[in-house]
C-alpha atoms as a PDB file:
ATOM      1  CA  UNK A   1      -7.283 -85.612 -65.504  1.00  0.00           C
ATOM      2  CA  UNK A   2      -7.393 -82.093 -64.403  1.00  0.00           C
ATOM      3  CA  UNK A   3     -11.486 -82.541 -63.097  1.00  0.00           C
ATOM      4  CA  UNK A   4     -10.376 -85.426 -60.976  1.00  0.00           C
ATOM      5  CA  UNK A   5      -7.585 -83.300 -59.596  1.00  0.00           C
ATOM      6  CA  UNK A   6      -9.976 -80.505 -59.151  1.00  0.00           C
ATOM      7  CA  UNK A   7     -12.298 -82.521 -57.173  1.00  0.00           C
ATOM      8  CA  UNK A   8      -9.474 -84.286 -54.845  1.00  0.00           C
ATOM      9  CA  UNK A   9      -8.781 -81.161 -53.617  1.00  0.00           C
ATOM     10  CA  UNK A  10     -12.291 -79.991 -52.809  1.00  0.00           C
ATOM     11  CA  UNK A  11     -12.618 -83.273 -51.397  1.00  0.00           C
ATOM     12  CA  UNK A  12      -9.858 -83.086 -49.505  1.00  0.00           C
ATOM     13  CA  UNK A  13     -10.921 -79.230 -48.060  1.00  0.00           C
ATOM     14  CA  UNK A  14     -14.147 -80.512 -46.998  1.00  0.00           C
ATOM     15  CA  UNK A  15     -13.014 -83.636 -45.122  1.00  0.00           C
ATOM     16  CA  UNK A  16     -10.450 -81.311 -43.400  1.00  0.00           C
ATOM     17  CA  UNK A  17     -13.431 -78.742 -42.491  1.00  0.00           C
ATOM     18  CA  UNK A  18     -15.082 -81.451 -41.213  1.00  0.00           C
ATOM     19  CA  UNK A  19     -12.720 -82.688 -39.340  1.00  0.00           C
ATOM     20  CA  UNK A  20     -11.936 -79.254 -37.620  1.00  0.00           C
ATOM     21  CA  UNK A  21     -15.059 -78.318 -37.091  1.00  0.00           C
ATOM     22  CA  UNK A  22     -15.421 -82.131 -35.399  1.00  0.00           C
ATOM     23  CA  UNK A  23     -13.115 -81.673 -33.107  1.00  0.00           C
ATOM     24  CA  UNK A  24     -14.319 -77.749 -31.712  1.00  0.00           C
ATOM     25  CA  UNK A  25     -17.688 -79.500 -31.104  1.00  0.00           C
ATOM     26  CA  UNK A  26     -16.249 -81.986 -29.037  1.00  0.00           C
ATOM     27  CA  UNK A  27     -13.746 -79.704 -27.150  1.00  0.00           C
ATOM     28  CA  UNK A  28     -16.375 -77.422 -26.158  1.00  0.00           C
ATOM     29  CA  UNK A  29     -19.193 -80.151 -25.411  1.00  0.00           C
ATOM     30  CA  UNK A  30     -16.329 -81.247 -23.009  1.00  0.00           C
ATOM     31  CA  UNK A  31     -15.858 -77.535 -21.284  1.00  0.00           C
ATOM     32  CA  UNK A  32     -19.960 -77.073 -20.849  1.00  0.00           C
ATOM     33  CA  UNK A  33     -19.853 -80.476 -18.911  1.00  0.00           C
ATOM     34  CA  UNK A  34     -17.224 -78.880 -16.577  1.00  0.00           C
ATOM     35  CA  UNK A  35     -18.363 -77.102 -13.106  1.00  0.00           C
ATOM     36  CA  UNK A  36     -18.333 -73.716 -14.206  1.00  0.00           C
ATOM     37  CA  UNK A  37     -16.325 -72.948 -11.232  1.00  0.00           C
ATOM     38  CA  UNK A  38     -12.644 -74.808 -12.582  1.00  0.00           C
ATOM     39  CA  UNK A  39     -13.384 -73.226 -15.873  1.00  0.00           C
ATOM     40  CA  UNK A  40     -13.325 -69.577 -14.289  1.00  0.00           C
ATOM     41  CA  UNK A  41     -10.715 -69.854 -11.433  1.00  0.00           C
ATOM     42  CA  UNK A  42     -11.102 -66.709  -8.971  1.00  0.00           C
ATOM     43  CA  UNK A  43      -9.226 -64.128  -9.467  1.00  0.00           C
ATOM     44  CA  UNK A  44      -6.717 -63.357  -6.796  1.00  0.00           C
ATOM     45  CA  UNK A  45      -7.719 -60.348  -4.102  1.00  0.00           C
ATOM     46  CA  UNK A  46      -4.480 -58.225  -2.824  1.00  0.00           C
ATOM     47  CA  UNK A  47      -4.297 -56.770   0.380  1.00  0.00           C
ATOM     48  CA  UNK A  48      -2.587 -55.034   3.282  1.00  0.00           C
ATOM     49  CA  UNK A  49      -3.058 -55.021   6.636  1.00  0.00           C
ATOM     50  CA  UNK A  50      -1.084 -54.276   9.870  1.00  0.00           C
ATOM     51  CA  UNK A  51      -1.505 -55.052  13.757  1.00  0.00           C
ATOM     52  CA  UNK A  52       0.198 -56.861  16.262  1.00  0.00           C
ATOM     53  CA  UNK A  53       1.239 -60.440  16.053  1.00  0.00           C
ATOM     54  CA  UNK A  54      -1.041 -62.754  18.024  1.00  0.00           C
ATOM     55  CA  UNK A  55       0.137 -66.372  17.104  1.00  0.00           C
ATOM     56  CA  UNK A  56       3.083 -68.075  15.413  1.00  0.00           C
ATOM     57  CA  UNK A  57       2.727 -71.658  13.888  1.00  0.00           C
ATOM     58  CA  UNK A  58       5.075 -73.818  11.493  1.00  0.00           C
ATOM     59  CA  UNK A  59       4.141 -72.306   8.244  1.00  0.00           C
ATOM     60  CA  UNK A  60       1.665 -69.627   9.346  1.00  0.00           C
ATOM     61  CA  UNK A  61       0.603 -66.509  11.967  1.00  0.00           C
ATOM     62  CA  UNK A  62      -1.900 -64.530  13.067  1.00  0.00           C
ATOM     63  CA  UNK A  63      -2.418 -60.445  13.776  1.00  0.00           C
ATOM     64  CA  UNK A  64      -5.336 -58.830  15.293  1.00  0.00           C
ATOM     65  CA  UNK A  65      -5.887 -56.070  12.856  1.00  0.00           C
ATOM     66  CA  UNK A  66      -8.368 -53.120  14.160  1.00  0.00           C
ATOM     67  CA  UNK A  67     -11.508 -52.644  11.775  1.00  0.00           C
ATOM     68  CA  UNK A  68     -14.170 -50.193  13.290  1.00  0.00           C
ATOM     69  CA  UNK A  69     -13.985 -50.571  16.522  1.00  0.00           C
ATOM     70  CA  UNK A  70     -13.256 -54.371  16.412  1.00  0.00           C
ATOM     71  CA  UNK A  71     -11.153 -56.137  16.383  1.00  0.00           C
ATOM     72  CA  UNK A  72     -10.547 -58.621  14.051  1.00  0.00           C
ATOM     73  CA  UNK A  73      -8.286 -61.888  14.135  1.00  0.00           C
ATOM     74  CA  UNK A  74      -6.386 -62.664  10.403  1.00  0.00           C
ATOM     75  CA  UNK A  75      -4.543 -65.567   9.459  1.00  0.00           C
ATOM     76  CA  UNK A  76      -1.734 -65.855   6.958  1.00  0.00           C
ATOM     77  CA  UNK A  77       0.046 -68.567   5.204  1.00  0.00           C
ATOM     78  CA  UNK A  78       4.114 -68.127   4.745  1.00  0.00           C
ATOM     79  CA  UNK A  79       4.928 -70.000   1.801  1.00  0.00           C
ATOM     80  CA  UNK A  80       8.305 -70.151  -0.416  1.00  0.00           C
ATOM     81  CA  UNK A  81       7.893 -66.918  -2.012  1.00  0.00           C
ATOM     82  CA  UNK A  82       7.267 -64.978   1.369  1.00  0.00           C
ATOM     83  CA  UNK A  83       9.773 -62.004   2.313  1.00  0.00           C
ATOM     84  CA  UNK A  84      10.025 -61.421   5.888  1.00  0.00           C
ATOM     85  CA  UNK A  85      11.845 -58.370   7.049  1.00  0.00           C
ATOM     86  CA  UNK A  86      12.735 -58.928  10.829  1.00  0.00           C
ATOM     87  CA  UNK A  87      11.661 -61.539  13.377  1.00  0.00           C
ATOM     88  CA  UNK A  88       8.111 -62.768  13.635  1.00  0.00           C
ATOM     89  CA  UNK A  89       7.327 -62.584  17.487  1.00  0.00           C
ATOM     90  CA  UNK A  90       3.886 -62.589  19.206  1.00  0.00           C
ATOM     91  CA  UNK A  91       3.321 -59.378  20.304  1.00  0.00           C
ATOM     92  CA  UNK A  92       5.209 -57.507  17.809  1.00  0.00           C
ATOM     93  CA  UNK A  93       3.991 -55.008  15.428  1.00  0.00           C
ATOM     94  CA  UNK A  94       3.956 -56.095  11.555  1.00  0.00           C
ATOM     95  CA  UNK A  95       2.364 -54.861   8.147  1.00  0.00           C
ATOM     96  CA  UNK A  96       1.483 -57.555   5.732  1.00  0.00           C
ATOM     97  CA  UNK A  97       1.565 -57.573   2.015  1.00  0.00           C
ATOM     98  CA  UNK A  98      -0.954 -60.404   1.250  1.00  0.00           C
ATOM     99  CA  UNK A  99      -3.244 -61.872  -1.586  1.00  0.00           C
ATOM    100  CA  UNK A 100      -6.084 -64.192  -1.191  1.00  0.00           C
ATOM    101  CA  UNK A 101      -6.029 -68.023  -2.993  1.00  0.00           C
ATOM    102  CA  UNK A 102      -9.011 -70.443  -2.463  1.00  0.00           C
ATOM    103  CA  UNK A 103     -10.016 -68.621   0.359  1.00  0.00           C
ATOM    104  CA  UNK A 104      -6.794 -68.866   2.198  1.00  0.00           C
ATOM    105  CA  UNK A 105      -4.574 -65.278   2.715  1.00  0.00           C
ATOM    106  CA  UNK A 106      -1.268 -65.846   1.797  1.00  0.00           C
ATOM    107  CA  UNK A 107       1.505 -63.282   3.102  1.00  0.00           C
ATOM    108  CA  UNK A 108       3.752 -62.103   0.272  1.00  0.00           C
ATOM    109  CA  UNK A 109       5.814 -59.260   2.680  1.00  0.00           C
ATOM    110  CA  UNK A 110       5.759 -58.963   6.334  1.00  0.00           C
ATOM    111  CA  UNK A 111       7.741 -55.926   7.683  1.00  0.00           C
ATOM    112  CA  UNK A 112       8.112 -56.705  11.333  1.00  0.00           C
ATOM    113  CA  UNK A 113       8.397 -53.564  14.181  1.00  0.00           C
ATOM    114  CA  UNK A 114       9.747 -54.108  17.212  1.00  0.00           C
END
């Protein structure tokens, strides 16, 4: 009685090894077949920036931000979680808290000079 009780158990630990060790084959045979680019999602860049205001659309704007001696054209996305202190106006001065997504520049804080 107490050898087949012995050997249920052992049984039993090697079907549940099995099993384990199973399933982490599969899960990782499906993560290699994966673009390697969805498995490692970018990292998101943080920025600041400030120039004058060059164009205003629904959910987005522009400001011409110097860089060298050029100058250079950058376009931000407002979404829900943008603050913006004052009135976005073309022409206006404004600094802008941003961070890059998916290639896209997303302003977090605009402070807007007048």
């Amino acid at each position: 009685m107490r050898f087949r009780a012995i050997l249920t158990l052992v049984t039993l630990f090697i079907l549940t090894v099995f099993v384990a060790c199973l399933s982490v084959a599969i899960s990782s045979d499906a993560l290699a077949s994966q673009p390697h680019s969805s498995l490692f999602k970018e990292a998101a860049e943080k920025g600041s920036v400030s120039g004058k205001i060059s164009a205003i659309g629904d959910a987005s704007f522009s400001v011409d931000v110097k860089k060298s001696q050029d100058l250079v054209t950058l376009q931000f996305l407002i979404d829900d979680t943008t603050k913006v202190e004052g009135r976005l106006e073309v022409g206006s001065t404004a600094t802008v808290d941003y961070r890059t997504d998916e290639g896209n520049n997303i302003a977090v804080h605009v402070v807007v000079q007048r």
